[in-house]
C-alpha atoms as a PDB file:
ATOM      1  CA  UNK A   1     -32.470  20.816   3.986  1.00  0.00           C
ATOM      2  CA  UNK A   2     -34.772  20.364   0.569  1.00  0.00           C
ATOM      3  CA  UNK A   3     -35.134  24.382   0.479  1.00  0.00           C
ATOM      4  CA  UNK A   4     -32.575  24.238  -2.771  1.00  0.00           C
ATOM      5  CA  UNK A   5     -33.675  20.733  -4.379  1.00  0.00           C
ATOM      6  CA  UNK A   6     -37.403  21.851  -4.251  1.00  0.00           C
ATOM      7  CA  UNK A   7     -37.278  25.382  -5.588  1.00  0.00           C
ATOM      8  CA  UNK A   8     -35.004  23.833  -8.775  1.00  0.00           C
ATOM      9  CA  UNK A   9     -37.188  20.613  -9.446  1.00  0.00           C
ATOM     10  CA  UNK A  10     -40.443  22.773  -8.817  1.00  0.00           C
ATOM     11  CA  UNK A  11     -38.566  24.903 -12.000  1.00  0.00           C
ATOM     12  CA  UNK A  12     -39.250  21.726 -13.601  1.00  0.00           C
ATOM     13  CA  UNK A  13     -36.024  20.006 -13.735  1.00  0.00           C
ATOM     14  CA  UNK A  14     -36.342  16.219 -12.928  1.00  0.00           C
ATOM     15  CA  UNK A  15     -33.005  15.518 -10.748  1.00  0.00           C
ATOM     16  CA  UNK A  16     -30.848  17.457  -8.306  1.00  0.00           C
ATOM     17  CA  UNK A  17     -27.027  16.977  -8.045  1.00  0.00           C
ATOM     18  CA  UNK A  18     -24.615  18.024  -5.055  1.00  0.00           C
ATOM     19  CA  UNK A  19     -21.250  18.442  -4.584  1.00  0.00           C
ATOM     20  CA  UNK A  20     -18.620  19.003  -2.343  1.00  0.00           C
ATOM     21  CA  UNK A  21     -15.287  17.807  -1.675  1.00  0.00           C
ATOM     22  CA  UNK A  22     -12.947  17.463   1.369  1.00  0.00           C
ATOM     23  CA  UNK A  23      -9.030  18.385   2.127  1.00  0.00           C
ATOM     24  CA  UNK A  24      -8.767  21.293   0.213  1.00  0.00           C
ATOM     25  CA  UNK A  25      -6.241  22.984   2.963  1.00  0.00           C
ATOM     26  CA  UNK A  26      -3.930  20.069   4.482  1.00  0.00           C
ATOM     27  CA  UNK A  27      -0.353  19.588   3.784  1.00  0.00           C
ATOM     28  CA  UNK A  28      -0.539  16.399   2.890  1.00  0.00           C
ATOM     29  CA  UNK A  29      -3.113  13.786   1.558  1.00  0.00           C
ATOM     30  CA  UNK A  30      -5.279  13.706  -1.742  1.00  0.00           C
ATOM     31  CA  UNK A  31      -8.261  15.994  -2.373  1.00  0.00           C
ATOM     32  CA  UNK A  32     -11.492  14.207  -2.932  1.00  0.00           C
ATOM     33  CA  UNK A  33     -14.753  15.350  -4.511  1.00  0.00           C
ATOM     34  CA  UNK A  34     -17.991  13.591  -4.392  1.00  0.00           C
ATOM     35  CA  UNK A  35     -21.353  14.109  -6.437  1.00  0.00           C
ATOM     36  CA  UNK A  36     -24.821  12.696  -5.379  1.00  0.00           C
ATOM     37  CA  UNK A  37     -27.918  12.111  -6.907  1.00  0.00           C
ATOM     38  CA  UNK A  38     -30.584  11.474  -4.108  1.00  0.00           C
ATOM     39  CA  UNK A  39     -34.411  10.433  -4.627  1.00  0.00           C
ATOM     40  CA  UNK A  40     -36.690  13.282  -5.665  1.00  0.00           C
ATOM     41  CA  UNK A  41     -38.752  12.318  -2.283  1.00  0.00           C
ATOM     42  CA  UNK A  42     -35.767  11.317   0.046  1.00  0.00           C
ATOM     43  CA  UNK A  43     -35.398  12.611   3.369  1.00  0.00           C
ATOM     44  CA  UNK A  44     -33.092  12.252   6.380  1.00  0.00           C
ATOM     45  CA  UNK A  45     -32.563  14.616   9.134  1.00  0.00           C
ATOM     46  CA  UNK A  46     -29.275  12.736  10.211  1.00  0.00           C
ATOM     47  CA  UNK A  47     -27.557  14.214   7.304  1.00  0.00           C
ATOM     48  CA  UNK A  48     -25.826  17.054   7.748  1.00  0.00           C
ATOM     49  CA  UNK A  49     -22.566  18.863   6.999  1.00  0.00           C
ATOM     50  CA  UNK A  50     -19.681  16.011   7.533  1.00  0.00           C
ATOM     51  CA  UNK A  51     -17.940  18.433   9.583  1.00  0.00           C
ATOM     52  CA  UNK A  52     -20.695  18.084  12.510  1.00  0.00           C
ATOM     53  CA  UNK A  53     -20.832  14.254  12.202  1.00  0.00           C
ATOM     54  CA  UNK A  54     -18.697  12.010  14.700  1.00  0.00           C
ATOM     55  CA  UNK A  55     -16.473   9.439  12.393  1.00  0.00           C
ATOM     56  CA  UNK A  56     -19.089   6.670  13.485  1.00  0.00           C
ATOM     57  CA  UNK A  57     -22.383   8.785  12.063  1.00  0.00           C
ATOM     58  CA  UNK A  58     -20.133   9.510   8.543  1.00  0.00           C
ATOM     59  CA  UNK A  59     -19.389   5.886   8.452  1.00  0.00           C
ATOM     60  CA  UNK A  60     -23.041   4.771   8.645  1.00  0.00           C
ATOM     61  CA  UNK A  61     -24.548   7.793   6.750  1.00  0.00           C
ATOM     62  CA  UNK A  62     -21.673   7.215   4.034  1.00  0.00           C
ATOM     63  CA  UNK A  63     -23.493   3.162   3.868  1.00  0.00           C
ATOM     64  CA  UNK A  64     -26.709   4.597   3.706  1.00  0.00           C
ATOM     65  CA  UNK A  65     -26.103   7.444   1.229  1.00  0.00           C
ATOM     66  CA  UNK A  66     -24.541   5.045  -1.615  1.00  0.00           C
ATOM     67  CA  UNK A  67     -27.550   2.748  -1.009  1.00  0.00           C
ATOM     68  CA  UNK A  68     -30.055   5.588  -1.389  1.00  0.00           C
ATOM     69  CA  UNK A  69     -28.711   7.570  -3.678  1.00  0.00           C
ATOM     70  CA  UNK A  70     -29.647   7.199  -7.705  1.00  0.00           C
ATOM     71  CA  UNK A  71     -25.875   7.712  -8.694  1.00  0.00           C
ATOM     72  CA  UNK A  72     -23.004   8.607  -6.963  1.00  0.00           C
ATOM     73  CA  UNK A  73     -19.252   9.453  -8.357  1.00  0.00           C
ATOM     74  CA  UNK A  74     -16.175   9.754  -5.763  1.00  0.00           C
ATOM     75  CA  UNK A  75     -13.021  11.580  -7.355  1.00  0.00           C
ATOM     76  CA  UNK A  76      -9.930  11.634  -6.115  1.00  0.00           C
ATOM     77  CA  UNK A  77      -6.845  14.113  -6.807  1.00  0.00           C
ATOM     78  CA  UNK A  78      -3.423  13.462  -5.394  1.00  0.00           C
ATOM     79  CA  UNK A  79      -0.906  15.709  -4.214  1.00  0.00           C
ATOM     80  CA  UNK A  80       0.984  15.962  -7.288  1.00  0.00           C
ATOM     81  CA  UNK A  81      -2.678  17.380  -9.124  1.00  0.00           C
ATOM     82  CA  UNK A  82      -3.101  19.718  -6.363  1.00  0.00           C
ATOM     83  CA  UNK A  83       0.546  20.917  -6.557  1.00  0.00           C
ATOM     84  CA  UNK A  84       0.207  20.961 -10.276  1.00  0.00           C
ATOM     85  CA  UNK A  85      -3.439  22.907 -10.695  1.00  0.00           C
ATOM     86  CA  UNK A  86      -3.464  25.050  -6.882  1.00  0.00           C
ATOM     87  CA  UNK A  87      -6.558  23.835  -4.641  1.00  0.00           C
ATOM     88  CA  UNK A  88      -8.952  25.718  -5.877  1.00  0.00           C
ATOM     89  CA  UNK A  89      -8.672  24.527  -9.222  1.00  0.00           C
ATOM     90  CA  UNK A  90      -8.548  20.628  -8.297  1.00  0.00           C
ATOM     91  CA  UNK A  91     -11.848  21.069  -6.099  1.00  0.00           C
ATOM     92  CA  UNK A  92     -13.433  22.536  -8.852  1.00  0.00           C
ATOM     93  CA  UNK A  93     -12.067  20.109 -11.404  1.00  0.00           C
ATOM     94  CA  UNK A  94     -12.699  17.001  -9.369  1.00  0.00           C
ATOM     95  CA  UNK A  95     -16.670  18.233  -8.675  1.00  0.00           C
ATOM     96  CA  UNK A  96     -17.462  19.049 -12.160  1.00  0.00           C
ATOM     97  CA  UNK A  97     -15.563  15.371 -13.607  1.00  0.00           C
ATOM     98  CA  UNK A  98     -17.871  13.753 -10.416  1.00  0.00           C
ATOM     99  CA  UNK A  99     -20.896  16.059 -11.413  1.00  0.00           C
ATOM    100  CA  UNK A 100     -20.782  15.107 -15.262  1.00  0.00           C
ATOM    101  CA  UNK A 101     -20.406  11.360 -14.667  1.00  0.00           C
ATOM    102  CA  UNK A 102     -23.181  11.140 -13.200  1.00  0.00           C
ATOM    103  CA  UNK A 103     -25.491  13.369 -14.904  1.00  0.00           C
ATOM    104  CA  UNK A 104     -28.770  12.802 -16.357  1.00  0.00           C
ATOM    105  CA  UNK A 105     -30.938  14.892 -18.655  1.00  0.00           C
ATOM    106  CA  UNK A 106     -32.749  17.926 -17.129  1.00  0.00           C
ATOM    107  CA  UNK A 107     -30.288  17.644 -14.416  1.00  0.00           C
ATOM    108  CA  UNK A 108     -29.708  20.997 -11.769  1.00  0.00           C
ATOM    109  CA  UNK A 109     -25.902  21.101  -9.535  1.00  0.00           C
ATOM    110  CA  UNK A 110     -25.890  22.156  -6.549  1.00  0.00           C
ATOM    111  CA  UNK A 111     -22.099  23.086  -5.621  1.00  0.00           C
ATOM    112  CA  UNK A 112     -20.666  23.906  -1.883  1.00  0.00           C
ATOM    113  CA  UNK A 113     -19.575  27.363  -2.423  1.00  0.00           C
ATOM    114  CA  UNK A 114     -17.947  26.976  -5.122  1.00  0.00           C
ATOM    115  CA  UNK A 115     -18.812  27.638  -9.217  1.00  0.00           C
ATOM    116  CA  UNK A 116     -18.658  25.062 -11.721  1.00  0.00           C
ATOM    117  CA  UNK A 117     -18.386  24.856 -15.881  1.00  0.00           C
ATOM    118  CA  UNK A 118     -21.396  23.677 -15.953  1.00  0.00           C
ATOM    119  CA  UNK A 119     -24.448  24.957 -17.554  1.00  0.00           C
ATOM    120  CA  UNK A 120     -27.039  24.263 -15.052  1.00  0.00           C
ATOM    121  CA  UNK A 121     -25.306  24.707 -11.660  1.00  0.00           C
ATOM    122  CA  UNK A 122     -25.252  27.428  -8.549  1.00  0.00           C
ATOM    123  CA  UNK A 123     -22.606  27.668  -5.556  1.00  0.00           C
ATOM    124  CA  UNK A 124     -24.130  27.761  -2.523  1.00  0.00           C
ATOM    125  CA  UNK A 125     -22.113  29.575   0.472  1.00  0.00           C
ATOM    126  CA  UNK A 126     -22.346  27.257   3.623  1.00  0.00           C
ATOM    127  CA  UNK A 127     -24.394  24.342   0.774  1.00  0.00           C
ATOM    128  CA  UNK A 128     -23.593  21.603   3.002  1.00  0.00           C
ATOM    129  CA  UNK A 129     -26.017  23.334   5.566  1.00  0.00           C
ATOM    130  CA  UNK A 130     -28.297  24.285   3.751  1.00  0.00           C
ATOM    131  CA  UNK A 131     -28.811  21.589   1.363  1.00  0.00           C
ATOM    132  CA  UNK A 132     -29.470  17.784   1.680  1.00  0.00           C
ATOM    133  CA  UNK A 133     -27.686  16.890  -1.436  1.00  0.00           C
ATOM    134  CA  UNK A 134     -24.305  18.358  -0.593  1.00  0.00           C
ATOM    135  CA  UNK A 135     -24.441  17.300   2.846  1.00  0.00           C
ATOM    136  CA  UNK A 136     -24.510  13.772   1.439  1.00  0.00           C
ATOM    137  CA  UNK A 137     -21.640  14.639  -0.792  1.00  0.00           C
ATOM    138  CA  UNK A 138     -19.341  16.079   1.841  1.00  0.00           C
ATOM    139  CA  UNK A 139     -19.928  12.789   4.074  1.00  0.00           C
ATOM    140  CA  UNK A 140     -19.083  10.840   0.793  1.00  0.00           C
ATOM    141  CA  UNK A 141     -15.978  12.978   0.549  1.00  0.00           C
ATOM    142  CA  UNK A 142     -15.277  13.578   3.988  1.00  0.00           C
ATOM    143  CA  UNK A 143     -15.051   9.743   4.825  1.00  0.00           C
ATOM    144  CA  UNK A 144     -13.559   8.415   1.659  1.00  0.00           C
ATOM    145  CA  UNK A 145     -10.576  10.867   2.447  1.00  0.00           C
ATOM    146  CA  UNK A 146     -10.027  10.140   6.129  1.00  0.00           C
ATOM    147  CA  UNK A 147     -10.105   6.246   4.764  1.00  0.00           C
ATOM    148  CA  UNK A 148      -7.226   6.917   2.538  1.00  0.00           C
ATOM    149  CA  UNK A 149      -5.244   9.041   5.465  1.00  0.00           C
ATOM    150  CA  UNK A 150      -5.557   5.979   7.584  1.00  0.00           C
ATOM    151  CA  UNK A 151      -3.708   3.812   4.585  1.00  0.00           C
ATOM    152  CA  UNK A 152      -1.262   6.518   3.929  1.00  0.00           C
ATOM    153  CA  UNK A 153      -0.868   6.579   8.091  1.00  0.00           C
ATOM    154  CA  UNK A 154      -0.190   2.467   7.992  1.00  0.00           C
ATOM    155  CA  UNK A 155       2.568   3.270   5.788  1.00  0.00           C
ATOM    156  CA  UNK A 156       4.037   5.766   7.729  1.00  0.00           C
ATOM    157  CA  UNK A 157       2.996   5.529  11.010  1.00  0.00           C
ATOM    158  CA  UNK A 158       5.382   8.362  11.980  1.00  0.00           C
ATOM    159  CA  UNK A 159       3.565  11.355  11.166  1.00  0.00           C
ATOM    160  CA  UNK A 160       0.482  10.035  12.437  1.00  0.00           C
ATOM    161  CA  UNK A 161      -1.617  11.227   9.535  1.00  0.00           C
ATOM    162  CA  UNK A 162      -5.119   8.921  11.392  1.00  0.00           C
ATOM    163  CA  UNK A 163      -4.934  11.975  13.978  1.00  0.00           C
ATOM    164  CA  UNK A 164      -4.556  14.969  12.118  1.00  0.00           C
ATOM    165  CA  UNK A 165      -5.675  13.708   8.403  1.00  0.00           C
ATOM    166  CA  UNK A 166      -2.437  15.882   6.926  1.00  0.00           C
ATOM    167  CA  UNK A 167      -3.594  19.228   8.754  1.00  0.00           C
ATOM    168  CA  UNK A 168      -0.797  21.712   9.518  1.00  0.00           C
ATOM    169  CA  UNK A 169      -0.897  20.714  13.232  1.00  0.00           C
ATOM    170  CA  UNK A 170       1.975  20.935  15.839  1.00  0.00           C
ATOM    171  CA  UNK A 171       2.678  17.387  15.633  1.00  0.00           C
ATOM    172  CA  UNK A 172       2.333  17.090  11.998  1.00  0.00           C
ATOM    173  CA  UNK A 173       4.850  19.864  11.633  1.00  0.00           C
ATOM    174  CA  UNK A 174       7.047  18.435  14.471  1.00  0.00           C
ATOM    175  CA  UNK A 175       7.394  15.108  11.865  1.00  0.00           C
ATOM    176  CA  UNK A 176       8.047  16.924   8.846  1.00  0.00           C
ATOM    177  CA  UNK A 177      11.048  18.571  10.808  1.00  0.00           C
ATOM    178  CA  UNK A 178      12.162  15.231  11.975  1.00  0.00           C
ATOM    179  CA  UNK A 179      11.345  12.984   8.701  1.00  0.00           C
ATOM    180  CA  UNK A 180      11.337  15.154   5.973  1.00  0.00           C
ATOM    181  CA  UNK A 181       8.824  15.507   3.158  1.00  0.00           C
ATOM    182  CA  UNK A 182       7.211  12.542   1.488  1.00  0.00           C
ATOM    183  CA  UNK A 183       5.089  11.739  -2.012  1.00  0.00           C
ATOM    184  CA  UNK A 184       2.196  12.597   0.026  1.00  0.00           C
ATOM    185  CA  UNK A 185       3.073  16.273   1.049  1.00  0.00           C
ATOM    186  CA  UNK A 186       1.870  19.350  -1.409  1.00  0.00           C
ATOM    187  CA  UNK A 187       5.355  20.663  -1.999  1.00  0.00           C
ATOM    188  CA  UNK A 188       3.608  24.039  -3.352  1.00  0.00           C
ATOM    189  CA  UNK A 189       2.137  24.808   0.054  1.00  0.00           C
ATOM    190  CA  UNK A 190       3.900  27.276   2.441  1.00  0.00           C
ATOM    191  CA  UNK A 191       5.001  25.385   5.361  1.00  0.00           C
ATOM    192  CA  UNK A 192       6.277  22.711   3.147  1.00  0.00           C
ATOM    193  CA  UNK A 193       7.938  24.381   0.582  1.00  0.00           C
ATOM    194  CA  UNK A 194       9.807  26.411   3.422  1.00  0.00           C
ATOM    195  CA  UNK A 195      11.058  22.700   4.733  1.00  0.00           C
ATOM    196  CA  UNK A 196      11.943  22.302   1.180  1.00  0.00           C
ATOM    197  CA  UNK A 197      14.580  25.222   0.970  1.00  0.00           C
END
């Protein structure tokens, strides 16, 4: 998982950024982006793409990433930014913000699929397999967004957001028939803006 962050800091840069994000496609919920920086010489074969991680492993790996780590920025976009700039756009806008608050001189981004505005930087198809750095940023992302589902579920129990994190599930669309559409939906998606009409 150091394949990417040795070959650029053997070109003789002196730190290695990642970046992913999480909750580019549900319905509902923010989008959130995270950047890390991680110790030149820092190693941990539990850390791997969030999506292969139980809840409990992201929770502790998300603990012992910010510890670790030489910087880290979360960034979050709500639905109304997604809605406003399309998914795409917020992903890339909240991993280059992230990526550039955190940067140092003779810095090299590593991006999950995905290319930035930024000078030194390369998308990586499938990054958060392949490389350490993005895997820690897609935990950092992955968890801080199913924390704030849980909140938005507390406040409306109803749709059970916890379960399906604002995925277009069965249930999920079930609730939006029966409640309606809240500040939390992406009124610009499909599904939604049909309930809309």
């Amino acid at each position: 998982m150091r394949e990417y962050e040795n070959k650029y800091l053997n070109e003789g840069y002196k730190h290695i950024i990642g970046c992913d994000e999480a909750g580019r496609g549900p319905w509902a919920g923010p989008l959130v982006a995270a950047a890390v920086m991680l110790p030149n010489d820092y190693n941990n074969d539990l850390i791997d793409d969030s999506k292969k991680l139980s809840e409990q492993q992201r929770t502790e790996l998300f603990e012992e990433i910010k510890k670790v780590a030489i910087a880290y920025e979360i960034v979050v976009k709500d639905a109304a930014y997604v809605d406003e700039h399309n998914p795409k756009k917020s992903s890339r806008d909240a991993m280059t913000e992230g990526a550039n608050k955190i940067m140092k001189q003779d810095t090299f981004v590593l991006v999950d699929a995905e290319t930035l505005p930024i000078e030194n930087s390369i998308g990586i198809i499938k990054g958060d397999q392949k490389s350490i750095s993005i895997a820690a940023a897609s935990i950092l992302a992955k968890h801080t967004r199913d924390q704030l589902m849980f909140e938005i579920d507390k406040e409306l129990p109803e749709y059970s957001f916890k379960n399906h994190k604002g995925y277009g599930t069965k249930k999920h669309q079930e609730a939006l028939l029966k409640y309606g559409v809240t500040k939390y939906h992406r009124k610009s998606y499909k599904p939604v803006k049909e309930l809309l009409k």
